[in-house]
N, C-alpha and C. Protein backbone atom coordinates (compact mmCIF):
# COMPACT_ATOMS: atom_id res chain seq x y z
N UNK A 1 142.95 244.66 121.08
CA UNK A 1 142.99 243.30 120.58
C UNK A 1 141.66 242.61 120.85
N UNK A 2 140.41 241.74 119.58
CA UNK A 2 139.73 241.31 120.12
C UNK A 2 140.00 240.11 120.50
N UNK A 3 139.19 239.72 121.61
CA UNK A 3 139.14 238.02 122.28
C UNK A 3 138.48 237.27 121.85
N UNK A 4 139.56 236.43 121.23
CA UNK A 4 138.49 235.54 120.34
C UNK A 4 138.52 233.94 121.17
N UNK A 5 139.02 233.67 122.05
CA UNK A 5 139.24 232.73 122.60
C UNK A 5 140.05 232.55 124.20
N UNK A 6 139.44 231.69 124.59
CA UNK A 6 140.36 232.24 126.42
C UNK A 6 141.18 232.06 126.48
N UNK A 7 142.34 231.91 125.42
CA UNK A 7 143.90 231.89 125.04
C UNK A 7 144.35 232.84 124.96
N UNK A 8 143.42 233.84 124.91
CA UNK A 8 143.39 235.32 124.27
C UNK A 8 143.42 236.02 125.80
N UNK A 9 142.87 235.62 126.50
CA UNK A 9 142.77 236.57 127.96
C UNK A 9 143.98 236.29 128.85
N UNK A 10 144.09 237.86 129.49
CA UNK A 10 145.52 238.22 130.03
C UNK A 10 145.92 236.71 131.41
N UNK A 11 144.77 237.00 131.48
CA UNK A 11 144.52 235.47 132.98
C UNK A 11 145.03 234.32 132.73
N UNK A 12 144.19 234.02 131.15
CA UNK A 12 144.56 232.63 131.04
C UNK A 12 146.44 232.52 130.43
N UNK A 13 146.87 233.20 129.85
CA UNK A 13 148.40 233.39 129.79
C UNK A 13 149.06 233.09 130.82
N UNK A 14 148.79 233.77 132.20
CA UNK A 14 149.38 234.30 133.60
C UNK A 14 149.37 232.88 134.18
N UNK A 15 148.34 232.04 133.83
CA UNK A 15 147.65 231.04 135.11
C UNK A 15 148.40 230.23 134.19
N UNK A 16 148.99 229.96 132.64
CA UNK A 16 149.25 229.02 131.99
C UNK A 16 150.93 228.89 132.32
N UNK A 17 151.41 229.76 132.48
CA UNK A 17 152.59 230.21 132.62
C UNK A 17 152.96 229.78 134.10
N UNK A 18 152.27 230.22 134.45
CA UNK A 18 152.27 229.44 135.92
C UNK A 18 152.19 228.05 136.01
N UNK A 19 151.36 227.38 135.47
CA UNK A 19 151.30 225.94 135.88
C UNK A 19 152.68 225.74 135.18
N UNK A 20 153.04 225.67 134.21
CA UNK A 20 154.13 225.75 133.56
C UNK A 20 155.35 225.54 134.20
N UNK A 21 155.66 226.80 135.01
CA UNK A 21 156.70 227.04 135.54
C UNK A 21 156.42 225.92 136.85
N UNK A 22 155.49 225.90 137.72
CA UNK A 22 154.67 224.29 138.53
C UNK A 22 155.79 223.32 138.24
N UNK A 23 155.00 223.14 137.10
CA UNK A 23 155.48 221.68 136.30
C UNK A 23 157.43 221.82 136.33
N UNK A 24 157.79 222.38 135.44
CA UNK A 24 159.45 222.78 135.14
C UNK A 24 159.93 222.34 137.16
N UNK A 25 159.49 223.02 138.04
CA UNK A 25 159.95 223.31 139.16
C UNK A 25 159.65 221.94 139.51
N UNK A 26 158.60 221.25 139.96
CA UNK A 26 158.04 220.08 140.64
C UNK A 26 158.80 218.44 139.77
N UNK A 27 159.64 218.86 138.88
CA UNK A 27 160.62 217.97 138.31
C UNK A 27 161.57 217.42 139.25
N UNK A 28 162.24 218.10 140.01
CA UNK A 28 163.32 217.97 141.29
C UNK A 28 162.69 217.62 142.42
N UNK A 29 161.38 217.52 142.59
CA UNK A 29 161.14 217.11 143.70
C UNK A 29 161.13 215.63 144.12
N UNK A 30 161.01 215.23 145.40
CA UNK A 30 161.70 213.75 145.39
C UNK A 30 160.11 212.95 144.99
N UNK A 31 160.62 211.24 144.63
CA UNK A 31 159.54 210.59 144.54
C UNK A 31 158.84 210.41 145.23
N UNK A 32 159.23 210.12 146.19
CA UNK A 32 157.58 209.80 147.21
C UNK A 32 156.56 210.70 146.94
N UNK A 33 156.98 212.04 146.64
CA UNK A 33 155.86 213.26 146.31
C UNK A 33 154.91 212.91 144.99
N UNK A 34 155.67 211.96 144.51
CA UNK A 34 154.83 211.72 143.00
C UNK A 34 153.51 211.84 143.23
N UNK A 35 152.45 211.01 143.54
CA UNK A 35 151.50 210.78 143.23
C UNK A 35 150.57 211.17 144.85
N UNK A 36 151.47 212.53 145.78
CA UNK A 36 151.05 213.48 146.11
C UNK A 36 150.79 214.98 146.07
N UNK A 37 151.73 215.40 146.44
CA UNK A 37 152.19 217.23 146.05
C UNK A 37 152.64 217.39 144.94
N UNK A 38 153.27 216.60 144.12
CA UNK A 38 153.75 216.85 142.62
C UNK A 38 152.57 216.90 141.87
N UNK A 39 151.45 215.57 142.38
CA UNK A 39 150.52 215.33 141.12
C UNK A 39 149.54 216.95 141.47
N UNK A 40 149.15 216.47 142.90
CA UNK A 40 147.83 217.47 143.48
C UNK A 40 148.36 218.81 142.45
N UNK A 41 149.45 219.82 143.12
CA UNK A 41 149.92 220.81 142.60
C UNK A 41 149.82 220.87 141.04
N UNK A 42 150.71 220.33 140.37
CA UNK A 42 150.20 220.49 138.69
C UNK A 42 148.87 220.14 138.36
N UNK A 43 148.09 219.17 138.95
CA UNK A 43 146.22 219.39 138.76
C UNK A 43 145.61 220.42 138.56
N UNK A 44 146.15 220.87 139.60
CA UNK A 44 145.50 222.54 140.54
C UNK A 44 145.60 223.36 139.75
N UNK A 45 147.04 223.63 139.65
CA UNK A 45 147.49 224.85 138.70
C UNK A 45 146.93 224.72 136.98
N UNK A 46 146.77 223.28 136.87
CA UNK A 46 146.54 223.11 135.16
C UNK A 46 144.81 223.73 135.08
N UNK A 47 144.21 222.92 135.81
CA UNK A 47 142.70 223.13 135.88
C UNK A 47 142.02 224.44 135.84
N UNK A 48 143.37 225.47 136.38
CA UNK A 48 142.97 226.75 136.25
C UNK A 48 142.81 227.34 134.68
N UNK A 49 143.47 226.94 134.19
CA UNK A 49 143.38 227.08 132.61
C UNK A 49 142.20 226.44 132.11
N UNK A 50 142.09 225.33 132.59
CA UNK A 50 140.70 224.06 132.02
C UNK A 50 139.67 224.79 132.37
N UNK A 51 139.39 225.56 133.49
CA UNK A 51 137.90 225.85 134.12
C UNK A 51 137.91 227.19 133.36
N UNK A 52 139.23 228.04 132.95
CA UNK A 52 138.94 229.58 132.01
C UNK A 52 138.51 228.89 130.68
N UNK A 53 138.88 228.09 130.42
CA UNK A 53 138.28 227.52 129.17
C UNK A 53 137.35 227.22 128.56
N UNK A 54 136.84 226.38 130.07
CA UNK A 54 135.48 226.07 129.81
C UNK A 54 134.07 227.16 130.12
N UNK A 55 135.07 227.93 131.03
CA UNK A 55 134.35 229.06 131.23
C UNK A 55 133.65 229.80 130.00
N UNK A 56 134.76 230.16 129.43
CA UNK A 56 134.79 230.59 127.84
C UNK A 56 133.54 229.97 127.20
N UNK A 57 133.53 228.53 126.89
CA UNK A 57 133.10 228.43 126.11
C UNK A 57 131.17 228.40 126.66
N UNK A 58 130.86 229.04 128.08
CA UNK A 58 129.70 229.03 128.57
C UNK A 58 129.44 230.45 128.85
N UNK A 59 129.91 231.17 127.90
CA UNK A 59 130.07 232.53 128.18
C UNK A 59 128.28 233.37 128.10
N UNK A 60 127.99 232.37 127.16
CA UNK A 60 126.47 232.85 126.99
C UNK A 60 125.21 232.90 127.92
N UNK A 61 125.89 232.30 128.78
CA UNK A 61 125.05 232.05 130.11
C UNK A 61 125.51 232.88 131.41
N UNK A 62 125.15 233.78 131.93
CA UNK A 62 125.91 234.37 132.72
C UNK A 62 126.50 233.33 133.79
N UNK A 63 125.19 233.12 134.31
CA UNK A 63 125.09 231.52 135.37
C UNK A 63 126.61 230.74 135.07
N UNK A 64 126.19 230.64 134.25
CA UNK A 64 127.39 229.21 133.74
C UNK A 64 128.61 229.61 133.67
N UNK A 65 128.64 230.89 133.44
CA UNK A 65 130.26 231.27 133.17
C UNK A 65 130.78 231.60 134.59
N UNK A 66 130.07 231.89 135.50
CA UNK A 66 130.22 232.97 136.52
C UNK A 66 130.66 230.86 137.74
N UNK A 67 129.75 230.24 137.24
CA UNK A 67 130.04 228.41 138.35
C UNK A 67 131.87 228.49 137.19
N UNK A 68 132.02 228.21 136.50
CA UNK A 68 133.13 227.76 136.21
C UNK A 68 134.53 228.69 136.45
N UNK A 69 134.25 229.67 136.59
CA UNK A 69 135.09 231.01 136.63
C UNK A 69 135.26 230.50 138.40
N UNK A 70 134.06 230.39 139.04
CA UNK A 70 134.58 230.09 140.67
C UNK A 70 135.14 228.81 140.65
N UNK A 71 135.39 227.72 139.74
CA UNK A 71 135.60 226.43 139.82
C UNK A 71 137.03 227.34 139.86
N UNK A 72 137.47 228.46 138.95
CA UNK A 72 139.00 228.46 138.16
C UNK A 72 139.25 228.91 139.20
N UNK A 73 138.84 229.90 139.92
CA UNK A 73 139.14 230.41 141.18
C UNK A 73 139.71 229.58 142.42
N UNK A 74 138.62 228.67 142.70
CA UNK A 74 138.68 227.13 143.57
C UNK A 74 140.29 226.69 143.25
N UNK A 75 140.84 226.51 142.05
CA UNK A 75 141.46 225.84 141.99
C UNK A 75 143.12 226.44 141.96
N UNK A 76 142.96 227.82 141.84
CA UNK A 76 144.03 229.17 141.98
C UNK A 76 144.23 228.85 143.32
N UNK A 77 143.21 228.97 144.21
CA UNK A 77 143.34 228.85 145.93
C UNK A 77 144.01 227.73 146.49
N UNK A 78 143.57 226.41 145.68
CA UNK A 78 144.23 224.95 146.25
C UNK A 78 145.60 225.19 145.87
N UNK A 79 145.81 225.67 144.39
CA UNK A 79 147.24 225.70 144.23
C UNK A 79 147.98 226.47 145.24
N UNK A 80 147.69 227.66 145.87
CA UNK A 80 148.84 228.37 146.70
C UNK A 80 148.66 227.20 148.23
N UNK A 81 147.54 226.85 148.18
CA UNK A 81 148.20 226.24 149.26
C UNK A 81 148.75 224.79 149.15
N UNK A 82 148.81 224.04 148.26
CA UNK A 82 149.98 223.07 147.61
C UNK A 82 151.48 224.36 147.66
N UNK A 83 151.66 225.51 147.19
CA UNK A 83 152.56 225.95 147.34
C UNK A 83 153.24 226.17 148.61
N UNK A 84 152.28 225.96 149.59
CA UNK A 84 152.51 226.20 150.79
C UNK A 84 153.26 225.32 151.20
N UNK A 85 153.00 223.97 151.15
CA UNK A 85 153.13 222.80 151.41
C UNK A 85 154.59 222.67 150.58
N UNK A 86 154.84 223.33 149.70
CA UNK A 86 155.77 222.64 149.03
C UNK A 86 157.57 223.35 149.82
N UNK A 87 156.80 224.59 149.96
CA UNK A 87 157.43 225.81 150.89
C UNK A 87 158.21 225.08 152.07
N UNK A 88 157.41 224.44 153.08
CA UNK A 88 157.29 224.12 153.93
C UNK A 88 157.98 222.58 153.97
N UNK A 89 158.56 222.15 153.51
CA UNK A 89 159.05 220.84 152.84
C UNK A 89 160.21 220.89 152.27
N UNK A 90 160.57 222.03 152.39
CA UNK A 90 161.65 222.61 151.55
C UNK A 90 161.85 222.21 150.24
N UNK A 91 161.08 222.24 149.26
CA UNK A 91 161.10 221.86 148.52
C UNK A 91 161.33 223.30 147.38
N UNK A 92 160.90 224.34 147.60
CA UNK A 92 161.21 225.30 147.13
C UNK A 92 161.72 226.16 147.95
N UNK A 93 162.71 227.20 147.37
CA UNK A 93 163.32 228.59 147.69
C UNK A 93 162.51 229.50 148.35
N UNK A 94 162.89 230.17 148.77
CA UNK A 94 161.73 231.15 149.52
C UNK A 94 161.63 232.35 148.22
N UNK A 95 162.55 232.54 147.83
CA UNK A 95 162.36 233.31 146.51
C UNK A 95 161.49 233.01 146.01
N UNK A 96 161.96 231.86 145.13
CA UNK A 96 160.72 231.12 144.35
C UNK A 96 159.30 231.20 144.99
N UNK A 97 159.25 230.62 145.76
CA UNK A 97 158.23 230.44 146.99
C UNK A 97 157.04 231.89 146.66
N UNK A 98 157.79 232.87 147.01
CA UNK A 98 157.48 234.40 146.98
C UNK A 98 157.14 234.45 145.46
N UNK A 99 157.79 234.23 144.57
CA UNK A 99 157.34 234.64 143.46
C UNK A 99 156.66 234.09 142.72
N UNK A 100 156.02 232.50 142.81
CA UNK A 100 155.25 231.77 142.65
C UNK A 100 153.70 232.22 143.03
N UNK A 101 154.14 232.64 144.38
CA UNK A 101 152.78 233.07 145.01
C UNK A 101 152.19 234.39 144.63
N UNK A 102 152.71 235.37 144.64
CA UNK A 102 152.71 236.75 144.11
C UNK A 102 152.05 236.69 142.54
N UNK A 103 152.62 235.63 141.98
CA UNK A 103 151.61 235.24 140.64
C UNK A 103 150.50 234.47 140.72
N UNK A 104 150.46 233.95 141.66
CA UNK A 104 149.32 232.66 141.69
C UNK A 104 148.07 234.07 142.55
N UNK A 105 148.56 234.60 143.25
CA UNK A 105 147.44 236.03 143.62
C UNK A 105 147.02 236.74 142.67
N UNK A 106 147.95 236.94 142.06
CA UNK A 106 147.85 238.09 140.87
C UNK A 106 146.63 237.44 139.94
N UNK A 107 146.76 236.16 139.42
CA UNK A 107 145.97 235.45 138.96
C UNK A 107 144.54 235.52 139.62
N UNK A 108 144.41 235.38 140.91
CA UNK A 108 143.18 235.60 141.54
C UNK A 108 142.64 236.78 141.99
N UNK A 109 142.88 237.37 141.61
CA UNK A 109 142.95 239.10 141.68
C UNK A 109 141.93 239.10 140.28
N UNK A 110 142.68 238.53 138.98
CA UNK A 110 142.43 238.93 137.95
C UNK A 110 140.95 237.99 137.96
N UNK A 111 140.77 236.85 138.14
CA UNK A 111 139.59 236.00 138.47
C UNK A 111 138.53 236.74 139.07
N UNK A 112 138.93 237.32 139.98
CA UNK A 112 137.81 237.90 141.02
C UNK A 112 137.35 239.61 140.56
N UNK A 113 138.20 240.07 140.00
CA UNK A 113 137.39 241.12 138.79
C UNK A 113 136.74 240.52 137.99
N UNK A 114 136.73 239.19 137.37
CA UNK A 114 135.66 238.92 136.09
C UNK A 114 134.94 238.51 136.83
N UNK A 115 134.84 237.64 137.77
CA UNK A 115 133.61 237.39 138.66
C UNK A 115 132.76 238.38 139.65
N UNK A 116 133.36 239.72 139.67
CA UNK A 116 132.36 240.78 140.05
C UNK A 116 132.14 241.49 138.80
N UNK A 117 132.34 241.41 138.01
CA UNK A 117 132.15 242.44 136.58
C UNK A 117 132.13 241.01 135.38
N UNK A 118 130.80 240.55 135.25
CA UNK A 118 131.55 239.56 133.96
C UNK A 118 130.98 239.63 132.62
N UNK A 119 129.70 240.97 132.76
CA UNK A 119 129.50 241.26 131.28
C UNK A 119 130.41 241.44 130.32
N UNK A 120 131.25 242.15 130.69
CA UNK A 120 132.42 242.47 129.13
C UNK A 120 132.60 241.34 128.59
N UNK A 121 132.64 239.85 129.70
CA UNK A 121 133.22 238.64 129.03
C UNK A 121 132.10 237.89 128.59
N UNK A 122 130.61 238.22 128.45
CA UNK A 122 129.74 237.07 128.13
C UNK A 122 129.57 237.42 126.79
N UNK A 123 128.68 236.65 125.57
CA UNK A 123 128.63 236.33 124.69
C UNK A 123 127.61 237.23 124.18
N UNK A 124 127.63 238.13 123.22
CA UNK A 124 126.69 238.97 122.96
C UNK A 124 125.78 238.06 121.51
N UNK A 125 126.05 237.11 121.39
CA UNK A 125 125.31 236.64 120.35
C UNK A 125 124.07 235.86 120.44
């Protein structure tokens, strides 16, 4: 399949899906969290998509793709530990908890291969 857009990459799906599921989950949590761990957390998790994006579209620059790709990274990391926090608060299941995180790695796993290898993804034009 070619990539024609960072909608197109396996990451940005994984990390979208994730904030996603963030969001769906951080619905039940109580108010006072509003415009702390509810907001911080869906930021975090969304931005990861925003910084593959923008990554994307600076693909022609190695430089440039390689600062925004660590921004997406940066912001994979804040999210697990908002997950932490949320863990810890009981605010989520330990299941959940576990399987939230296990994706939010997986995600940075997949980050940190394009950021040691990121020719395949720069712009040959």
């Amino acid at each position: 399949m070619e990539i024609k857009s960072a909608k197109d990459l396996r990451v940005y799906k994984r990390a979208y899906k994730l904030a996603m599921d963030i969001f769906t989950l951080s619905k039940s949590w109580p108010v006072e969290e509003k415009y702390s761990l509810t907001d911080q957390i869906r930021r975090s998790s969304r931005s990861v998509c925003t910084n593959l994006r923008e990554s994307w579209a600076k693909r022609r620059y190695e430089a440039h793709f390689i600062s925004k790709l660590t921004d997406a990274d940066g912001e994979n990391g804040e999210t697990e530990t908002w997950l932490d926090f949320a863990k810890d608060c009981k605010y989520l299941e330990i299941a959940e908890f576990n399987r939230l995180t296990e994706e939010n790695r997986a995600i940075g796993s997949m980050l940190g291969g394009m950021l040691n290898n990121p020719k395949p993804f720069l712009s040959r034009k």
